[in-house]
N, C-alpha and C. Protein backbone atom coordinates (compact mmCIF):
# COMPACT_ATOMS: atom_id res chain seq x y z
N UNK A 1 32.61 -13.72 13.93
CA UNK A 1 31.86 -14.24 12.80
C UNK A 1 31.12 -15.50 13.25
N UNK A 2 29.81 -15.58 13.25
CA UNK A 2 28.81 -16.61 13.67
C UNK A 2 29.56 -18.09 12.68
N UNK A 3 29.39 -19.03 13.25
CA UNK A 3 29.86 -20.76 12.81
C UNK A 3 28.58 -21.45 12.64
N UNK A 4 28.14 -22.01 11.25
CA UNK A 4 27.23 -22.66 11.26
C UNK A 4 27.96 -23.86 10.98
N UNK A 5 27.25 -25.20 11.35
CA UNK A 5 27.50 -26.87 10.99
C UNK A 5 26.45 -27.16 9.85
N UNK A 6 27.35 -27.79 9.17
CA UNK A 6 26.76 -28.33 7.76
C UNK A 6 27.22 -29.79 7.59
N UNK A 7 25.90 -30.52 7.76
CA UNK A 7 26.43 -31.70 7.59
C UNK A 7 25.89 -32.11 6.00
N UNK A 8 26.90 -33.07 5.90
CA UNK A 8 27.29 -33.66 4.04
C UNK A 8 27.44 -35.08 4.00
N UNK A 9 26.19 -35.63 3.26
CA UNK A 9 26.31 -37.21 3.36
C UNK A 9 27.34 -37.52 2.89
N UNK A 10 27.77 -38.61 2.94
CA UNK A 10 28.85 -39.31 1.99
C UNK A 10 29.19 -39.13 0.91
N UNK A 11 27.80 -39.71 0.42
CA UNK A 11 27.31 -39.39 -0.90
C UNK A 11 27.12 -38.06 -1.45
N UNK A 12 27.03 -37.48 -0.84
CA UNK A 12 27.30 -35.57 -1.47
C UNK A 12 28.55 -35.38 -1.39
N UNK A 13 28.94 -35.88 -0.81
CA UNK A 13 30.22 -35.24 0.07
C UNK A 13 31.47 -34.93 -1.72
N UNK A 14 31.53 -35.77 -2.50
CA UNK A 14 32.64 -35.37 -3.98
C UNK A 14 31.96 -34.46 -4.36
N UNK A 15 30.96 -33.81 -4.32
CA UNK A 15 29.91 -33.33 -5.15
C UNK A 15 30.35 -31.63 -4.50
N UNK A 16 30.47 -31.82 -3.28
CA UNK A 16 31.27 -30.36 -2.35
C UNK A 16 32.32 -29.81 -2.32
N UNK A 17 33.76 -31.69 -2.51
CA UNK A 17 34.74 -31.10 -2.98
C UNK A 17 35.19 -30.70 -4.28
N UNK A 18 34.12 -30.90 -5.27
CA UNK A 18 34.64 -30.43 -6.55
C UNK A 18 33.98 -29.27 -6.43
N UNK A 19 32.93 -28.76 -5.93
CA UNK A 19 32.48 -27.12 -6.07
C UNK A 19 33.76 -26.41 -5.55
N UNK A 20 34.68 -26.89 -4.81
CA UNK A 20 35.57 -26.40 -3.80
C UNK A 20 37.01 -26.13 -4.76
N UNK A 21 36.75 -27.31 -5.63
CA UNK A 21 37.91 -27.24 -6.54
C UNK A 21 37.71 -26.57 -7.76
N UNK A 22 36.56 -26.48 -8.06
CA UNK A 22 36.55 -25.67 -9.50
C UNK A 22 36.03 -24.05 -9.18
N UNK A 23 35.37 -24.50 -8.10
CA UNK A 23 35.45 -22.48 -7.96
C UNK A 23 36.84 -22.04 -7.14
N UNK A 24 37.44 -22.62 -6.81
CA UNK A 24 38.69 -22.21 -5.79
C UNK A 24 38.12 -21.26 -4.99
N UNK A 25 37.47 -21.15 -4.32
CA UNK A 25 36.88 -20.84 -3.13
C UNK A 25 37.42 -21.84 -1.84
N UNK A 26 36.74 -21.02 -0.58
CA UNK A 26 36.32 -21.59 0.46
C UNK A 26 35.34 -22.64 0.46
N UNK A 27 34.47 -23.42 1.05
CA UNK A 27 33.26 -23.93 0.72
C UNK A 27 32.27 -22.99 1.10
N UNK A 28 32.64 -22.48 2.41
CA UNK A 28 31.54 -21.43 2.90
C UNK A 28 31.22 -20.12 1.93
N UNK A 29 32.27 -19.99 1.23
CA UNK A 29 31.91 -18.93 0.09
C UNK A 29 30.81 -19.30 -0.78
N UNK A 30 31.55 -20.66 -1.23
CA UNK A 30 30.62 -20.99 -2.52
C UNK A 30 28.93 -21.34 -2.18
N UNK A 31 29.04 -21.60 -0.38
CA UNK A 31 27.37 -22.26 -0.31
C UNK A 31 26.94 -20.55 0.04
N UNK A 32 27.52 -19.36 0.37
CA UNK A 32 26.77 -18.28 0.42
C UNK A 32 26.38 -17.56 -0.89
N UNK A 33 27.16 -18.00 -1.66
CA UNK A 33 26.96 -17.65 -3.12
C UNK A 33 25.55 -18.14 -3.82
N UNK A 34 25.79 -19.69 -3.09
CA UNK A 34 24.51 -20.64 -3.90
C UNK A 34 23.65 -19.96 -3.35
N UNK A 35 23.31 -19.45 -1.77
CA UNK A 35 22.50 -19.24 -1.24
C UNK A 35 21.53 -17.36 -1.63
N UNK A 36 22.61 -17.44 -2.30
CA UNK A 36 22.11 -15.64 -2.68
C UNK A 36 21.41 -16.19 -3.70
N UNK A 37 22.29 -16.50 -4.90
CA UNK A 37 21.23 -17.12 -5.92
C UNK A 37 19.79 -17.70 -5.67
N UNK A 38 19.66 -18.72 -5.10
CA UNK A 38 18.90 -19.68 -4.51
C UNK A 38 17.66 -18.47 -4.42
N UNK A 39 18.00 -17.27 -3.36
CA UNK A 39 16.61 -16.57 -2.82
C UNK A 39 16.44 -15.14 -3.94
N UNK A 40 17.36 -15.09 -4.61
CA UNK A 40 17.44 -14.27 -5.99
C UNK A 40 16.49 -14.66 -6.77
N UNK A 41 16.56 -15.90 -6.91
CA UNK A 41 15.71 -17.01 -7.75
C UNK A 41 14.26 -16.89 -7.27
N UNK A 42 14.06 -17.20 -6.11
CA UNK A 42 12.70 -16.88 -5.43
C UNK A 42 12.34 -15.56 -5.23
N UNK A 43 12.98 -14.69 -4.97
CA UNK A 43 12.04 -12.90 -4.98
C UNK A 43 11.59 -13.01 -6.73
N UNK A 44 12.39 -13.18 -7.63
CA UNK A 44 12.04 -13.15 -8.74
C UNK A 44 10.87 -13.98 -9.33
N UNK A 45 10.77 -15.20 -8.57
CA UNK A 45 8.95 -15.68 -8.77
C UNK A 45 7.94 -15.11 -7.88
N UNK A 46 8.92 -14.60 -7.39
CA UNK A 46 7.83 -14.19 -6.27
C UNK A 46 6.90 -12.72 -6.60
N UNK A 47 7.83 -12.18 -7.40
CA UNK A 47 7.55 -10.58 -7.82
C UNK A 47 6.71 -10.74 -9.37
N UNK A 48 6.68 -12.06 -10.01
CA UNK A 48 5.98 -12.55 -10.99
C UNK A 48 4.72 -12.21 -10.44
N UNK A 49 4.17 -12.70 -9.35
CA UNK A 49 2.61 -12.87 -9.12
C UNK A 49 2.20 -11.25 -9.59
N UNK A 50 0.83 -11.57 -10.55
CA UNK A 50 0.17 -10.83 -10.61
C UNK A 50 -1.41 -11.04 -10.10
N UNK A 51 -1.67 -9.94 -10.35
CA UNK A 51 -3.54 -9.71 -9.73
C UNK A 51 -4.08 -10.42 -10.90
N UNK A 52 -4.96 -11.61 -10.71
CA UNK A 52 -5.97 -12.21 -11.69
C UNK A 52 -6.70 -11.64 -11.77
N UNK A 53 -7.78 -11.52 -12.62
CA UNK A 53 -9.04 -10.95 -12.55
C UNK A 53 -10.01 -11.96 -13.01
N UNK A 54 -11.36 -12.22 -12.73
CA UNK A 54 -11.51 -13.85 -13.74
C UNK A 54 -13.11 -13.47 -13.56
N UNK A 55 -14.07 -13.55 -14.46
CA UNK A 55 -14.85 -13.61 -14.53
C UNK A 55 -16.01 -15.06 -13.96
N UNK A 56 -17.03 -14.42 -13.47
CA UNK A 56 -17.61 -16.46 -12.88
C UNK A 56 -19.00 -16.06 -12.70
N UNK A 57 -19.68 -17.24 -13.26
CA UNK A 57 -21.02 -17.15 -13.55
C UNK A 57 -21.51 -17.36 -15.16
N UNK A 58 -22.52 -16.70 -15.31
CA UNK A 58 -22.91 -16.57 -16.49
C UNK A 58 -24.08 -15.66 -16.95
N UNK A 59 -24.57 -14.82 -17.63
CA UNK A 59 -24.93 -13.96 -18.44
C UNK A 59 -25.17 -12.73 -17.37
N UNK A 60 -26.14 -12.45 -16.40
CA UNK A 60 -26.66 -11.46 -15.96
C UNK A 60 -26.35 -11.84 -14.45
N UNK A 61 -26.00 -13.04 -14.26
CA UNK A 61 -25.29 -13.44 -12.70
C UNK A 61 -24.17 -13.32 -12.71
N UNK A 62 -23.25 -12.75 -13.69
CA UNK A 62 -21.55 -13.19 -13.76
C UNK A 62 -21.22 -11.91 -12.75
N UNK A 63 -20.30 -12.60 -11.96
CA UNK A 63 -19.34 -11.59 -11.65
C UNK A 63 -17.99 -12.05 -11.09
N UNK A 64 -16.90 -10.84 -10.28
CA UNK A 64 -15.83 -10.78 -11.36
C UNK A 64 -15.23 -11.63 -9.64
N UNK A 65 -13.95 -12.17 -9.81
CA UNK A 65 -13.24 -12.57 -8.54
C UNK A 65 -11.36 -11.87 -8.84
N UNK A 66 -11.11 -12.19 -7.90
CA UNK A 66 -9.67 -11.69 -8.24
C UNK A 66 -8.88 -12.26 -7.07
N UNK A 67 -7.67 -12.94 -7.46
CA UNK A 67 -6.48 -13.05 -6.94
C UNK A 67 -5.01 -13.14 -7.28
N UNK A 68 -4.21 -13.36 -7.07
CA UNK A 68 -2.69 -13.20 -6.85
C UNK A 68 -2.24 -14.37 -7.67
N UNK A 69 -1.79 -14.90 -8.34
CA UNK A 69 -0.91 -15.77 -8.76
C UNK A 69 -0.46 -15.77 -9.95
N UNK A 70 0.46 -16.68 -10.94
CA UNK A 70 1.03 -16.29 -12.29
C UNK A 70 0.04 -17.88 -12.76
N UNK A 71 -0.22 -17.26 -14.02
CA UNK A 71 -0.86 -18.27 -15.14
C UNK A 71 0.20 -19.02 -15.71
N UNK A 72 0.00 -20.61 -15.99
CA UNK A 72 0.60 -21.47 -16.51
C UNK A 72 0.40 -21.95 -17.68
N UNK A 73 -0.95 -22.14 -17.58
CA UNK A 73 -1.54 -22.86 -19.19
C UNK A 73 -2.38 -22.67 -19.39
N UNK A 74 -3.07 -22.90 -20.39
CA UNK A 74 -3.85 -22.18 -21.46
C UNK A 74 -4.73 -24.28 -21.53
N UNK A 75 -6.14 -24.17 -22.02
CA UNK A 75 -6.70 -25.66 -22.49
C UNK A 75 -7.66 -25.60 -23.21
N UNK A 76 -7.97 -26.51 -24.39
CA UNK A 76 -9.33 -26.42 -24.71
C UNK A 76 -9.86 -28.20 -24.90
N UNK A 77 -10.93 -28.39 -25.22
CA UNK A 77 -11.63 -29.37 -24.84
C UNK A 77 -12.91 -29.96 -24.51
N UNK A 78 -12.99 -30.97 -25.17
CA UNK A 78 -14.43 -31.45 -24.28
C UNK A 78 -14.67 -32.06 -22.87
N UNK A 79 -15.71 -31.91 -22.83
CA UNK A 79 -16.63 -32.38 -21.30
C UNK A 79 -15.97 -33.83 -21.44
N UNK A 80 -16.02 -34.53 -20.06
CA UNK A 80 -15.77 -36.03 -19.82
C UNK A 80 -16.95 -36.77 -20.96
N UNK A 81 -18.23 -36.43 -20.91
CA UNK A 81 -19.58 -36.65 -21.43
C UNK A 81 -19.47 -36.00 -22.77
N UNK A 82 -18.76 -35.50 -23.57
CA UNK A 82 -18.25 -34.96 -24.68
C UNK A 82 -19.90 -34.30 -25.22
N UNK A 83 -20.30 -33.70 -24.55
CA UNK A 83 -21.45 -33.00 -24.84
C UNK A 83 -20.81 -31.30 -24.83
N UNK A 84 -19.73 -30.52 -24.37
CA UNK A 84 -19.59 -29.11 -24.50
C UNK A 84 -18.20 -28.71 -24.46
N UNK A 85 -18.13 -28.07 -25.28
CA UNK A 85 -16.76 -27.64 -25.57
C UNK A 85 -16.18 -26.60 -24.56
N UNK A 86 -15.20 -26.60 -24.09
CA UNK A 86 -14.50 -25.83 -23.01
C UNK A 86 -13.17 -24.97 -23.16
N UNK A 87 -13.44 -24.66 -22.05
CA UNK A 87 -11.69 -23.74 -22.45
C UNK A 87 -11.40 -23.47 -20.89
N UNK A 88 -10.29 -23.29 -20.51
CA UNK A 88 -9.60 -23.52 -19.23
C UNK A 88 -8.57 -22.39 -18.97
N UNK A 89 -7.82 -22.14 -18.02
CA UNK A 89 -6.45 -21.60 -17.42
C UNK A 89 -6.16 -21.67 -16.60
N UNK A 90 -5.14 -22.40 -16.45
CA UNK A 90 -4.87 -23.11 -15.14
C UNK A 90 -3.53 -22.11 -14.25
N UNK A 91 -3.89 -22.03 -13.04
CA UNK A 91 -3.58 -21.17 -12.65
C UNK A 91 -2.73 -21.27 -10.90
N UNK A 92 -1.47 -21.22 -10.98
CA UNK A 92 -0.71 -21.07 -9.51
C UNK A 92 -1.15 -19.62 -8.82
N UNK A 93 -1.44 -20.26 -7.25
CA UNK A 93 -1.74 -18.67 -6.67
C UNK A 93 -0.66 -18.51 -5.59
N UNK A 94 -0.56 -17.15 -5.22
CA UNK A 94 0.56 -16.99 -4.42
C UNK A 94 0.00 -17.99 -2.97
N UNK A 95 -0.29 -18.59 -2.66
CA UNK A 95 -0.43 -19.63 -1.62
C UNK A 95 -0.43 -21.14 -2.21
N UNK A 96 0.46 -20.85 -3.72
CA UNK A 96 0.48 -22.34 -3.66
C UNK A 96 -0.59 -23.41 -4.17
N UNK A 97 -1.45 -22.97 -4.18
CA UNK A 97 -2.90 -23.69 -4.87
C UNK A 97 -2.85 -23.83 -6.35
N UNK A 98 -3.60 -24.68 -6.90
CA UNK A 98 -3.85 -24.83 -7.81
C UNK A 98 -5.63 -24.42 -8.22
N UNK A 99 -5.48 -23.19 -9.15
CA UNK A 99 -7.08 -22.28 -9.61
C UNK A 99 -6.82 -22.84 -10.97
N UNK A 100 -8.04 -23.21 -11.48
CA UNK A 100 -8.33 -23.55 -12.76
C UNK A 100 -10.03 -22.69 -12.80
N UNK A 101 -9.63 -22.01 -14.16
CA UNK A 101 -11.02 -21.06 -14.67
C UNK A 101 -11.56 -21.87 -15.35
N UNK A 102 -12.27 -22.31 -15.49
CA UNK A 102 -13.08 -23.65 -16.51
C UNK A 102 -14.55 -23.15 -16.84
N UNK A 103 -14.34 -22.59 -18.57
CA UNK A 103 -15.30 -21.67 -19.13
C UNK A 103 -15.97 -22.55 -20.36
N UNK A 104 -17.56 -22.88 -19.80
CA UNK A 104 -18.53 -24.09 -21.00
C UNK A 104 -18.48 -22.98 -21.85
N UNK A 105 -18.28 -23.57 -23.03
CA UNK A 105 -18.49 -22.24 -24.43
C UNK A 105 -19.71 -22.59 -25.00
N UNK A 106 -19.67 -23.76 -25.37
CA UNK A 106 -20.99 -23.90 -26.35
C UNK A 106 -21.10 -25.54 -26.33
N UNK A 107 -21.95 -25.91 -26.84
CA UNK A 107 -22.64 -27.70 -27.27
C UNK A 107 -21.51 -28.08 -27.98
N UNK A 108 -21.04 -29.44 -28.07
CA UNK A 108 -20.06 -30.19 -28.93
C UNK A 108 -20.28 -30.14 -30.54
N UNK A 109 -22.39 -30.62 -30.11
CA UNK A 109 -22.16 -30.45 -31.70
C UNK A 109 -21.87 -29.17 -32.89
N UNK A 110 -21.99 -28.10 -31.97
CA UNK A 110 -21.80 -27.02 -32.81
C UNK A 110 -20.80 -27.28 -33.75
N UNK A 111 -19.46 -28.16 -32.66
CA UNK A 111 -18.25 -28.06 -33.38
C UNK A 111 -18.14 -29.79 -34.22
N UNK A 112 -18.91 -30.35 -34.07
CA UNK A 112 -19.10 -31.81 -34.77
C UNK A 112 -20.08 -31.80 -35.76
N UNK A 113 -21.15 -31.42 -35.52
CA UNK A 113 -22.39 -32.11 -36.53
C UNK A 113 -22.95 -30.72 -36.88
N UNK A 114 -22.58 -30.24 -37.77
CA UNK A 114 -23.05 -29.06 -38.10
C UNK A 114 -24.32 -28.89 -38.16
N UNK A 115 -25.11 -30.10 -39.37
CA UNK A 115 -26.59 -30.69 -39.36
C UNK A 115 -27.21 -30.21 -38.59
N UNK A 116 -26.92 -31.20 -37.56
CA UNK A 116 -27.59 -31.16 -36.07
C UNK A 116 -28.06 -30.14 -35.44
N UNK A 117 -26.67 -29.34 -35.57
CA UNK A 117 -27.15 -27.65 -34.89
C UNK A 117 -27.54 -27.01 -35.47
N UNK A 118 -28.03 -26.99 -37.02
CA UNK A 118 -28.66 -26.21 -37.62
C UNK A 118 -30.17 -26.13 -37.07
N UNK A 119 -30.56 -27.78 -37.43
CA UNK A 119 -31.71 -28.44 -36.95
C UNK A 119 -32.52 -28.18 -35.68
N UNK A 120 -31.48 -28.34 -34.58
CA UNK A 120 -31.81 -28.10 -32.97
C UNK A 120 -31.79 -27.15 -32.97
N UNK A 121 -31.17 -25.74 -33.08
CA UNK A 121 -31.16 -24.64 -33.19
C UNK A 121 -30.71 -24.09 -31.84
N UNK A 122 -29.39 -25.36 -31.37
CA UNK A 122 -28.27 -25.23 -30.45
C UNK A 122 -27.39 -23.71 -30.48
N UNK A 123 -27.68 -23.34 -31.60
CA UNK A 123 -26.68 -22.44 -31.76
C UNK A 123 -26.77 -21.04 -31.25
N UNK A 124 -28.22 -21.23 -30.67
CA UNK A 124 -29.32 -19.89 -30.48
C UNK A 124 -29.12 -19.93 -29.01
N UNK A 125 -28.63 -20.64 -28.38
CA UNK A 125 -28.40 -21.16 -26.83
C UNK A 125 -27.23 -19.99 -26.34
N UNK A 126 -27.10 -19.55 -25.36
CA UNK A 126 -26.34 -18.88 -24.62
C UNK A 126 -25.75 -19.88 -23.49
N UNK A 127 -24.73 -20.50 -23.45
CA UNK A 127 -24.52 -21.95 -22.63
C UNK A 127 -23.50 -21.52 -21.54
N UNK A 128 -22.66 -19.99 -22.34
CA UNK A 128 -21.58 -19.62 -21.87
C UNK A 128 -21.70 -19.70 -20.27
N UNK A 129 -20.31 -19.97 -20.04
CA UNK A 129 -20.76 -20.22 -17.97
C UNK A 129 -19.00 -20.21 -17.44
N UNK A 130 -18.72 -19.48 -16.52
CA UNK A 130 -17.46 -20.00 -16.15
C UNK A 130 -17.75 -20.17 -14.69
N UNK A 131 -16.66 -20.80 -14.08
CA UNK A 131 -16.35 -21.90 -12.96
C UNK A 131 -14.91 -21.56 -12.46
N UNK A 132 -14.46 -20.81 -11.29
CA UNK A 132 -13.25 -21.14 -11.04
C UNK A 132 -13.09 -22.09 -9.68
N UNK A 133 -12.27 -23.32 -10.04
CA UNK A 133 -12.16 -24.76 -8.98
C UNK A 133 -10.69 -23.81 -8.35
N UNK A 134 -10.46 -24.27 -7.01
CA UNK A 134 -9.13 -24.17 -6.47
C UNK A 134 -9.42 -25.36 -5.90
N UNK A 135 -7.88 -25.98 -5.12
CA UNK A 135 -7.16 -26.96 -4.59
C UNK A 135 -5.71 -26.87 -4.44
N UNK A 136 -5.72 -27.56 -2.76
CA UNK A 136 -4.42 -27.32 -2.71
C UNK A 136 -3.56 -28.39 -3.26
N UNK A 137 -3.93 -29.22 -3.96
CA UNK A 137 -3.38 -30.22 -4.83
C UNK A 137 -4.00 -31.06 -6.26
N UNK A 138 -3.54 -31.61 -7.21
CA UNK A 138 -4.60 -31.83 -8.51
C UNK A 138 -5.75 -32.46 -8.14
N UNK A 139 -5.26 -34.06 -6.75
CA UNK A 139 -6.37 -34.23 -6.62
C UNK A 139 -7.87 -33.73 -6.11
N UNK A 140 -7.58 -32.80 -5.68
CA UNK A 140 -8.49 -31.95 -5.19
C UNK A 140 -9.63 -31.37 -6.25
N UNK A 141 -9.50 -31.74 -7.12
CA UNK A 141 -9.85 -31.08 -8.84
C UNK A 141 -10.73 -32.31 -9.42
N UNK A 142 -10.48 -33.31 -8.97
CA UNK A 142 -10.97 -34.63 -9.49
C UNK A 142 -12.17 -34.51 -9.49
N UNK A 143 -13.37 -35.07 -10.39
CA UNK A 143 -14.61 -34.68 -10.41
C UNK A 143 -14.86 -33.24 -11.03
N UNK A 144 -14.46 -32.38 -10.82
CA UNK A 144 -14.72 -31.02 -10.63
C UNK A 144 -14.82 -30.83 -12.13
N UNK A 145 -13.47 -30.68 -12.56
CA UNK A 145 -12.66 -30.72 -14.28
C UNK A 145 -12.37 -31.55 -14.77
N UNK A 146 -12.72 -31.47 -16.66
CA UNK A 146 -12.38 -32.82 -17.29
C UNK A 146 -11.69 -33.27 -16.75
N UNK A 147 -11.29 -35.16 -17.37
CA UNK A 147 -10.70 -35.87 -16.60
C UNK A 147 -8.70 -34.95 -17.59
N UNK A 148 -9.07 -35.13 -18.86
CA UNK A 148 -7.68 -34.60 -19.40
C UNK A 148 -7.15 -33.19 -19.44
N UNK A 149 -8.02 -32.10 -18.66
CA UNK A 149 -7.77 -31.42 -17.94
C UNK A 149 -6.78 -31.47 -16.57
N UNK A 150 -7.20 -32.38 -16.13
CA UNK A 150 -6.76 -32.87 -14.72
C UNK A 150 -5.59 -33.70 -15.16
N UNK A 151 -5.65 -34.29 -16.16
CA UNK A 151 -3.85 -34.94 -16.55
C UNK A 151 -3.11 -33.58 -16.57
N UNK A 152 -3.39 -32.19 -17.21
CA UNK A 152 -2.63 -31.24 -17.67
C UNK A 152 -2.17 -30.41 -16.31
N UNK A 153 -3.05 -30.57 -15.65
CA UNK A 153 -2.53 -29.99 -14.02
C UNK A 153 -1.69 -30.70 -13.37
N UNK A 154 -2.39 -32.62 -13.63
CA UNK A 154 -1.35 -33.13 -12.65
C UNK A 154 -0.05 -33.28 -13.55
N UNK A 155 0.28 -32.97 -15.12
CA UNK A 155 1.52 -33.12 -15.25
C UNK A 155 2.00 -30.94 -14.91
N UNK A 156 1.50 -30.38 -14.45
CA UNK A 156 2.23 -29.38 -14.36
C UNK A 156 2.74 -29.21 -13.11
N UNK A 157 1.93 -30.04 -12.23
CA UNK A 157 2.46 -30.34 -10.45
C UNK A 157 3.95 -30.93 -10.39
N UNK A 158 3.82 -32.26 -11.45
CA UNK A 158 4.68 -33.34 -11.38
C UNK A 158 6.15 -31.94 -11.69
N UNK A 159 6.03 -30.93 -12.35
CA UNK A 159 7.71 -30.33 -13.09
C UNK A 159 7.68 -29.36 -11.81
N UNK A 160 7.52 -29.71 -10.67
CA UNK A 160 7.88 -28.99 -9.35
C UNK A 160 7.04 -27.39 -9.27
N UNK A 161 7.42 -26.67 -8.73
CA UNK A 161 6.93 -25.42 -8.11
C UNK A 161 7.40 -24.40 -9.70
N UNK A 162 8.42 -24.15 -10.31
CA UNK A 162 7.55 -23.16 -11.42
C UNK A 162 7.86 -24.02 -12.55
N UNK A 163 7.55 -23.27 -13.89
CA UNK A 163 7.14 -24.27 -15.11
C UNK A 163 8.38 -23.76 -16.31
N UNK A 164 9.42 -23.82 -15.15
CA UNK A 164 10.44 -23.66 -15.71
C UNK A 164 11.48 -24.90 -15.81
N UNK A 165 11.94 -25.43 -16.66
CA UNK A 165 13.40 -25.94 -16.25
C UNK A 165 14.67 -25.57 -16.77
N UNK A 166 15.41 -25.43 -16.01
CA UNK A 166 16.97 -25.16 -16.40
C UNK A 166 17.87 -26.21 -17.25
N UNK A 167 18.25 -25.58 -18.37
CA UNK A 167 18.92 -26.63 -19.04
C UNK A 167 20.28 -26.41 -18.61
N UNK A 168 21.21 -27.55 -18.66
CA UNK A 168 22.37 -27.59 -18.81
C UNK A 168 23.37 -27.86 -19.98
N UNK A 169 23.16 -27.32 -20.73
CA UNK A 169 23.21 -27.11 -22.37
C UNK A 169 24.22 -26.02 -22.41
């Protein structure tokens, strides 16, 4: 039977003998146990990824892109310049990147000054346009996508690799 060395700070070190004591195990049991789980855990995000499909461009130039990863969030919103209303999906790809679809819908005022757009006759505009940004990190996005867009990515970076957490409840 192969011998691996496992070294255990100090500071871990109660943290090993109580796994040891409350599972009454071996230790080597209990870290092959963790360790099944552990990659149980990962085939299962891993088998999440689906095929995107995403539309990019706009009216008679659009066409279609496609890749691999699971969707996180959903956004809507204005421009930094609060001139056009938006809508977003922000998106993990199986390499780890961060894809955001970032789709102009229409003028702000459509949705502010009704007046206005009656008047201008904004409403007659075809503005629709989508954009998909990748990066292998939020900052990479900066400029690109609203600025509170870019809070919503960088707080989905900050809750680690999936957009899950485990309670202990």
């Amino acid at each position: 039977m192969p011998t691996k060395t496992i070294y255990v700070s100090e500071q871990d070190a109660p943290v090993f003998e109580e796994a040891r004591q409350v599972a009454g195990e071996t230790l080597s049991s209990i870290i092959a146990r963790a360790l099944r789980e552990f990659l149980a855990r990962q085939k299962q995000k891993e088998s999440k990824l689906k095929e995107i499909s995403v539309h990019i461009g706009s009216g008679n130039s659009e066409h279609e892109q496609r890749f691999y990863g699971t969707k996180l969030e959903d956004w809507r919103g204005f421009s930094d310049d609060q001139e056009w209303w938006l809508q977003a999906s922000v998106y993990s790809t199986q390499k780890g990147n961060w894809a955001v679809l970032l789709t102009t819908v229409c003028k702000a005022s459509l949705l502010t000054d009704k007046k206005r757009w009656k008047a201008s006759g904004d409403y007659l505009l075809d503005s629709r346009r989508s954009d998909l940004f990748v990066g292998t990190k939020p900052e990479d996005l900066k400029g690109k996508i609203p600025t509170d867009l870019l809070y919503l990515v960088e707080d989905l970076a900050s809750h680690g690799e999936a957009p899950v957490t485990f309670l202990d409840i």
